[in-house]
Protein backbone atom coordinates (compact mmCIF):
# COMPACT_ATOMS: atom_id res chain seq x y z
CA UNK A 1 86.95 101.41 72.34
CA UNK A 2 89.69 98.73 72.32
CA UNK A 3 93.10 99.79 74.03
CA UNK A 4 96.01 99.83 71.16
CA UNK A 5 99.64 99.95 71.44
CA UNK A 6 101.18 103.52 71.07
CA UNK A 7 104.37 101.88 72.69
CA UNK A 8 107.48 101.83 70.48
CA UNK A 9 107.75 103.47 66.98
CA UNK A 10 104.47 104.55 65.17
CA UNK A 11 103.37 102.63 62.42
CA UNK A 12 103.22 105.64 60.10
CA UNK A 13 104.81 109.14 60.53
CA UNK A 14 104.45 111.89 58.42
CA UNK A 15 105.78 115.43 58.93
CA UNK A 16 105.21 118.41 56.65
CA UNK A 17 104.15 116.20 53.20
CA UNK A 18 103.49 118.68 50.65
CA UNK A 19 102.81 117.47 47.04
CA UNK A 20 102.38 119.53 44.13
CA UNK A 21 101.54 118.93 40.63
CA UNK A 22 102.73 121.81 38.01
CA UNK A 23 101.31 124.90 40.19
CA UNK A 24 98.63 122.81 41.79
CA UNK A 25 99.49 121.91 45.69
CA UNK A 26 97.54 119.02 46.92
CA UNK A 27 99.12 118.45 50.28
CA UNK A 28 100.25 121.35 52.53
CA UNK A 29 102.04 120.29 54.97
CA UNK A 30 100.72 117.32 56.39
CA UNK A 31 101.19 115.56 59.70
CA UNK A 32 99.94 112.56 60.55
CA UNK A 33 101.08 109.51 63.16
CA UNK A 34 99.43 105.71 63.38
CA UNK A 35 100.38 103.50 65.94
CA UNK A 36 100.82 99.53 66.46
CA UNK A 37 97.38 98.13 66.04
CA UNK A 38 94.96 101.53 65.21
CA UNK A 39 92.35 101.45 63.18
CA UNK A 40 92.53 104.94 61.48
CA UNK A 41 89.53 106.06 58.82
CA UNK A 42 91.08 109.04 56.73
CA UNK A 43 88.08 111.01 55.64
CA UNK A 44 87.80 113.75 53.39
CA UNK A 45 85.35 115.61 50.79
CA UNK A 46 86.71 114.68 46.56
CA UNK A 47 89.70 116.36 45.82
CA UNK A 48 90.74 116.81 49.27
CA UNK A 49 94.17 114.76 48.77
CA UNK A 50 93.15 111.08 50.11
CA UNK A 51 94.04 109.05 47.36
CA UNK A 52 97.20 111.23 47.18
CA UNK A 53 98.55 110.66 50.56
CA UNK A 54 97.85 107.02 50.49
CA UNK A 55 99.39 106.41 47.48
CA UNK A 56 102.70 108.05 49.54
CA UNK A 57 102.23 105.99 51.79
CA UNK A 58 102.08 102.83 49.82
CA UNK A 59 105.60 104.02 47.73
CA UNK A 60 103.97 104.84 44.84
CA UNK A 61 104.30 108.64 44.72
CA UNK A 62 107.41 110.25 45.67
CA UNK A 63 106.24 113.67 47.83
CA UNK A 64 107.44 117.12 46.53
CA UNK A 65 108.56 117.92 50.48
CA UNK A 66 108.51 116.69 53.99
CA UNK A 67 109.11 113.05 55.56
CA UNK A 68 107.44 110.07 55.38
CA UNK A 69 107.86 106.73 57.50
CA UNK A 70 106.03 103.62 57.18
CA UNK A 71 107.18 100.77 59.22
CA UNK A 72 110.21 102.88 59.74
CA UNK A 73 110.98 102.98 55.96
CA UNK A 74 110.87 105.52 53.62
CA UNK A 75 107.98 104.00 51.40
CA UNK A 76 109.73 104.99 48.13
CA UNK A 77 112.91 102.81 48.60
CA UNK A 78 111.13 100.06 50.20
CA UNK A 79 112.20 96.87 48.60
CA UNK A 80 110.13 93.11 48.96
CA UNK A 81 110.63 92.80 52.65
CA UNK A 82 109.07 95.91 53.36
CA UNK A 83 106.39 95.67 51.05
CA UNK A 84 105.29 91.73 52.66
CA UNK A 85 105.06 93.65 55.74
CA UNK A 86 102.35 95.92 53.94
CA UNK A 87 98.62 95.09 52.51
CA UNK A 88 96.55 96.73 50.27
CA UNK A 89 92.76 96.27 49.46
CA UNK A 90 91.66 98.40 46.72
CA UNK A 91 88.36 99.16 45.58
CA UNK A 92 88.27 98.06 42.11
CA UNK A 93 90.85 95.43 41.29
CA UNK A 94 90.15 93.48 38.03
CA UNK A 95 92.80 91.34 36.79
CA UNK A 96 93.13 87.46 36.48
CA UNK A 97 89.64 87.32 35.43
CA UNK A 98 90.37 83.75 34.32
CA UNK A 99 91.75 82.27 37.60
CA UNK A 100 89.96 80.01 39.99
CA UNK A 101 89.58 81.97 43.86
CA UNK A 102 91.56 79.41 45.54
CA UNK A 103 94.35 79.27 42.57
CA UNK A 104 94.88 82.73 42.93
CA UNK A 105 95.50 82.84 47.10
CA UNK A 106 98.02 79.80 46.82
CA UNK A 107 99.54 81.33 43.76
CA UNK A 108 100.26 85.06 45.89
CA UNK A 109 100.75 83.68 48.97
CA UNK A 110 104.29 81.53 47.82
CA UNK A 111 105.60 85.46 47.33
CA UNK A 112 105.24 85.87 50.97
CA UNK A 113 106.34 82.75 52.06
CA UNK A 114 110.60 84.07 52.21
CA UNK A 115 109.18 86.52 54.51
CA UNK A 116 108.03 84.34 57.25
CA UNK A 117 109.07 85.10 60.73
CA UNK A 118 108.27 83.37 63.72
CA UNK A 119 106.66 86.47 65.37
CA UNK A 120 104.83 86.96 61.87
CA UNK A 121 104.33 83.80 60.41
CA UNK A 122 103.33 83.76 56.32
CA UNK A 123 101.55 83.28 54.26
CA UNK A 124 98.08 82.83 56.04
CA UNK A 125 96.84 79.59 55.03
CA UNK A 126 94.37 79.63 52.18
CA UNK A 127 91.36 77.29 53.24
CA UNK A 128 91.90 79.03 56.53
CA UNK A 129 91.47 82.75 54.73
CA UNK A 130 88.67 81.88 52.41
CA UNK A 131 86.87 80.33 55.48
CA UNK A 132 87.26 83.72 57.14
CA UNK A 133 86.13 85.90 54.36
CA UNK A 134 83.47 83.63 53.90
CA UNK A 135 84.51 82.26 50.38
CA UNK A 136 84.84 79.01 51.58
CA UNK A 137 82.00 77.37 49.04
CA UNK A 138 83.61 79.17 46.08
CA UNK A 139 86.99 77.43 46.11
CA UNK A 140 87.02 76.61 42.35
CA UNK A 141 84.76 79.49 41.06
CA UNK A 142 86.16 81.47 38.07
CA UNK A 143 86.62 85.47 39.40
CA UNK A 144 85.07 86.36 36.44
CA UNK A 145 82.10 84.62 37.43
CA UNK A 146 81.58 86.20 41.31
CA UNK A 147 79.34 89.11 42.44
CA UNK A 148 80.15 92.09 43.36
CA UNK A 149 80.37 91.34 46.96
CA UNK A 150 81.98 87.95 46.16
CA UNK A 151 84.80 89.87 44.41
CA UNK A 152 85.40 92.42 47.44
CA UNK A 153 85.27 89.32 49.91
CA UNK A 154 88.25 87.98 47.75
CA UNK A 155 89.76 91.80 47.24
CA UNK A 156 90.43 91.39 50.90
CA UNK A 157 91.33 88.22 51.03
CA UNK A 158 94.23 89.09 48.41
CA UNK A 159 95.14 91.93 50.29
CA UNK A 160 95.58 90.07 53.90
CA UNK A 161 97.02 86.87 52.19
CA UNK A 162 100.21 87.73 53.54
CA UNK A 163 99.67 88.53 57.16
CA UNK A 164 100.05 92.43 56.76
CA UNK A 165 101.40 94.23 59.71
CA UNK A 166 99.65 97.70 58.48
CA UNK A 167 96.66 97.26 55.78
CA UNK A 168 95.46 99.99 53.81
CA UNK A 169 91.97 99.49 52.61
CA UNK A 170 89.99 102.11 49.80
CA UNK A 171 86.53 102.05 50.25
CA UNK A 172 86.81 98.46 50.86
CA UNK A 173 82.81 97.58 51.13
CA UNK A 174 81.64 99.23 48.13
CA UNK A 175 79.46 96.97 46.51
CA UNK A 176 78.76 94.78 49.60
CA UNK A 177 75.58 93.88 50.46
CA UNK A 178 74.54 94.71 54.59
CA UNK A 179 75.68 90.80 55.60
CA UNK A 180 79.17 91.08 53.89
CA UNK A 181 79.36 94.51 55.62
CA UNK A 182 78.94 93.52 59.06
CA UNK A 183 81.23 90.77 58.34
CA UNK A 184 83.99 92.20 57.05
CA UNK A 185 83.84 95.23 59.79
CA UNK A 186 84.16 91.66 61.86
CA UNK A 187 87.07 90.38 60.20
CA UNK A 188 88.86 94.09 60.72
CA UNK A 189 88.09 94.19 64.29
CA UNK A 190 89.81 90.87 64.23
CA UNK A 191 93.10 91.65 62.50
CA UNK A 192 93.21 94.77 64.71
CA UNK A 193 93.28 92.04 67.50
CA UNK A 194 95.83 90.93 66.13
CA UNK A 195 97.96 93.71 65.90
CA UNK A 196 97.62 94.69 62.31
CA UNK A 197 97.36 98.59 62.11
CA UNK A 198 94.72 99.35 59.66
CA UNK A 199 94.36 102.92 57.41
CA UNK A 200 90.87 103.27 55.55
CA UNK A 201 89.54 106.21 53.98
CA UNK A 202 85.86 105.62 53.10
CA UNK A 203 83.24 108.08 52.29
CA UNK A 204 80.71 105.56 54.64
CA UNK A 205 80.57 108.11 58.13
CA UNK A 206 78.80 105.13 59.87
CA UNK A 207 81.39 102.74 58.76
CA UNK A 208 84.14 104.60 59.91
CA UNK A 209 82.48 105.05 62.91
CA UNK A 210 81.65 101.24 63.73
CA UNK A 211 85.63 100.61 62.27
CA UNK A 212 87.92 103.24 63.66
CA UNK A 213 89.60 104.32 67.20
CA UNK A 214 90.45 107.62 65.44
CA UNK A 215 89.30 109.47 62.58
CA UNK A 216 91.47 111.90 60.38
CA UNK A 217 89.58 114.60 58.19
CA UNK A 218 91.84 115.99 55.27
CA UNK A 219 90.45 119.27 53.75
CA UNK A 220 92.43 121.94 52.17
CA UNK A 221 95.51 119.50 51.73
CA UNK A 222 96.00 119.28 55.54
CA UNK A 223 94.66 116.89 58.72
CA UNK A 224 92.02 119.59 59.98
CA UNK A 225 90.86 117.35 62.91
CA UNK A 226 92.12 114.03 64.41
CA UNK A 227 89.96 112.16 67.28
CA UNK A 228 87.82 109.30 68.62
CA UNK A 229 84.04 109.83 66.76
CA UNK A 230 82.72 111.22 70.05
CA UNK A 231 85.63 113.65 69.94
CA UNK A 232 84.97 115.33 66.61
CA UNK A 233 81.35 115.17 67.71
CA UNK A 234 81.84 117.34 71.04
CA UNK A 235 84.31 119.67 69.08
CA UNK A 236 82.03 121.00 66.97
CA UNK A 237 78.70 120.85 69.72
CA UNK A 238 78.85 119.71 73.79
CA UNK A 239 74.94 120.08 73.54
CA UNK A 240 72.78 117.02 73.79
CA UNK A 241 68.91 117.01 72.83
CA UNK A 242 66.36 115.54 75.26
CA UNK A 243 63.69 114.42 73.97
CA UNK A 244 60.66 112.74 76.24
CA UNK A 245 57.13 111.95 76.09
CA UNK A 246 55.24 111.53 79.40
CA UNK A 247 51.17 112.31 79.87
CA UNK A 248 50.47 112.49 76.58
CA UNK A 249 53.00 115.01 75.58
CA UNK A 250 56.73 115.27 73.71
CA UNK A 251 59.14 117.76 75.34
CA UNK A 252 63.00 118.67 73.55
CA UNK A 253 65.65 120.57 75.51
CA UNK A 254 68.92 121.00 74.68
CA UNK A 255 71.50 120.63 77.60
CA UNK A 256 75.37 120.50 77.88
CA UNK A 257 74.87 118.26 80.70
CA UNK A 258 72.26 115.84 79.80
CA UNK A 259 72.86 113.67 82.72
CA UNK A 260 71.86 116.07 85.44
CA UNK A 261 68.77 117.35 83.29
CA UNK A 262 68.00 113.80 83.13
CA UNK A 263 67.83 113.38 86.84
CA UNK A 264 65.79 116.14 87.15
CA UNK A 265 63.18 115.07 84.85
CA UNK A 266 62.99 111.67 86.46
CA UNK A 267 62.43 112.51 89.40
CA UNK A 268 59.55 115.14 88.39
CA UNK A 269 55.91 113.98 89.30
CA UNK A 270 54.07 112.32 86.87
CA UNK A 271 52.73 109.72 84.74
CA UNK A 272 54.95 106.90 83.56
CA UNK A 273 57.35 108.01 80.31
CA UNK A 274 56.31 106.64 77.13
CA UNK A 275 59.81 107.87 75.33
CA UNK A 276 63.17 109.27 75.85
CA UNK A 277 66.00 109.52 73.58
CA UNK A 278 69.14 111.53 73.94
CA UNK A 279 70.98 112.51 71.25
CA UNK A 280 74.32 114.17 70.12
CA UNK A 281 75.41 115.73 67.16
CA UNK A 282 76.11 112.98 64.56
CA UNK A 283 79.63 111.61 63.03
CA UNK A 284 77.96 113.15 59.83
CA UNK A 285 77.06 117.09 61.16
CA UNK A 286 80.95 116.76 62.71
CA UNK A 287 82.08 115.98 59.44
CA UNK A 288 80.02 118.35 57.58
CA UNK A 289 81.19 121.32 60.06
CA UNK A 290 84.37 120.62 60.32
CA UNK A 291 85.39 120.69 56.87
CA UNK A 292 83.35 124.34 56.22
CA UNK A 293 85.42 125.34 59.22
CA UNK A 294 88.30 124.40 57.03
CA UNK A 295 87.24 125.50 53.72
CA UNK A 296 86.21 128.93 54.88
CA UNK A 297 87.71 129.76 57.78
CA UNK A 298 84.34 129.94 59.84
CA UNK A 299 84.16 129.84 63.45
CA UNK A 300 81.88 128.01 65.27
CA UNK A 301 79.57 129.82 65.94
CA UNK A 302 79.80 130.83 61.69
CA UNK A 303 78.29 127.39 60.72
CA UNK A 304 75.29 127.05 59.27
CA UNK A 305 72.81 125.87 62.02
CA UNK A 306 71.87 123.27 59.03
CA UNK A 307 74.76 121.48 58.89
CA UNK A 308 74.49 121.35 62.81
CA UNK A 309 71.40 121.25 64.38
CA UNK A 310 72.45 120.82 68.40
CA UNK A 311 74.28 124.42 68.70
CA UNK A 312 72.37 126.50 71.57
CA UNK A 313 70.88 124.83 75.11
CA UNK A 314 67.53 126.01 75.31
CA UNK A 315 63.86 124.50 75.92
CA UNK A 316 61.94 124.02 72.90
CA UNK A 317 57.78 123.61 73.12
């Protein structure tokens, strides 16, 4: 996991957001801090409050209670110097049908251009940023006439245009196809590198597992759990299935300390081993847990063994 800067003032704070509509209450209380250069994923079932609290974050809803800090503003009176410090990749975006990809960068990027510093120079260049979203052979293409993926490449490319110190991205590879994926989880990495603090929610669990040093899960209109992917994973099992094949013949156990089984099998007379695989619960059965934990108010040991599968260490034939 790459080492990020928690140093200085967070990126985003947020302490005791609640936001109701009529009767209905959405958020309950939420807390939630991002610091210089994290790449968050904020996960959550429909309904859960996502779009919600990113649309707080971004200024455009004005929460019912509690404080809010982005880039140590309150988002709602944020004027244009604020908001060039910001990015925003959404996932459908559909105007300027009409304009040429290249027209449209060097058109946006002149709004960023008064907010150049020399820390934070803008805008990014656009031959430069079509290069590196890999748009650099559709210069003079109409949007209306690029793919899906095409149009998501550019999507980003609209949203970074101005050298964003925090990007918010919503379900940003919908629609790409598994080249442009791996691709644009490269450019991320990338800006991360380069200090821009990124908040994604996604409903991809292996994308925001290749993408994020810490994952958020919103259910019930609060954070519910907030770790590293192997975090979430050991909070809802420590147990880690063994599975090998030697002589003919498969063997499972489930262990809380794989390593020292492990050394203990190897060492065992017999034949050369044809397999071995050790496995943890996934991102996915975390998830899955987790928010029944939260919906129901289930222990642990409550959850359905189905939405877990690793939950008791013993040998199985």
């Amino acid at each position: 996991m790459r080492t990020t800067n928690t140093g200085g003032n967070p990126v985003i704070e947020v302490r005791g957001l609640q936001m109701r509509y009529g009767k209905t209450e959405v958020l309950r209380g939420l807390d939630l801090t991002v610091n210089h250069g994290e790449v968050v994923a904020l996960l959550g079932p429909n309904g859960a409050g996502k779009t919600t609290t990113i649309e707080t974050l971004e200024g455009f809803r004005a929460p019912t209670a509690g404080e809010v800090r982005v880039l140590g503003v309150e988002p709602m009176s944020g004027g244009e110097a604020w908001r060039a410090r910001t990015g925003i990749v959404l996932q459908s975006w559909r105007d300027h049908s009409y304009w040429r990809v290249r027209e449209l960068l060097v058109h946006l990027s002149e709004f960023y251009r008064p907010f150049s510093t020399p820390e934070r120079p803008r805008p990014w260049d656009p031959d430069e940023l079509l290069e590196l979203v890999g748009l650099s052979d559709k210069t003079n293409r109409k949007i209306m006439d690029l793919s899906g993926g095409e149009r998501g490449r550019l999507d980003v490319a609209v949203g970074i245009v101005g050298r964003p110190e925090l990007l918010f991205l919503d379900e940003p590879t919908a629609g790409f196809d598994p080249k442009a994926r791996r691709d644009f989880h490269d450019l991320i990495h990338g800006l991360a590198d380069d200090e821009t603090t990124v908040l994604l929610t996604t409903h991809d669990l292996d994308e925001a597992e290749r993408l994020a040093d810490r994952i958020l899960i919103l259910a019930d209109g609060r954070i519910v759990a907030d770790g590293s992917p192997d975090d979430l994973r050991r909070r809802v099992s420590a147990t880690a299935e063994v599975r090998w094949a030697r002589d003919g013949e498969t063997q499972v156990h489930l262990s809380d300390d794989p390593a020292d089984y492990l050394r203990g099998v190897l060492n065992s007379p017999g034949g050369p081993f044809t397999d071995l695989e050790v496995r943890r619960a996934s991102l996915e059965e975390a998830y899955l847990a987790l928010v029944y934990r939260a919906e129901t108010g289930a222990t642990t040991d409550e959850v359905p063994r189905e939405l877990v599968a690793l939950t008791t260490p013993e040998e199985t034939p």
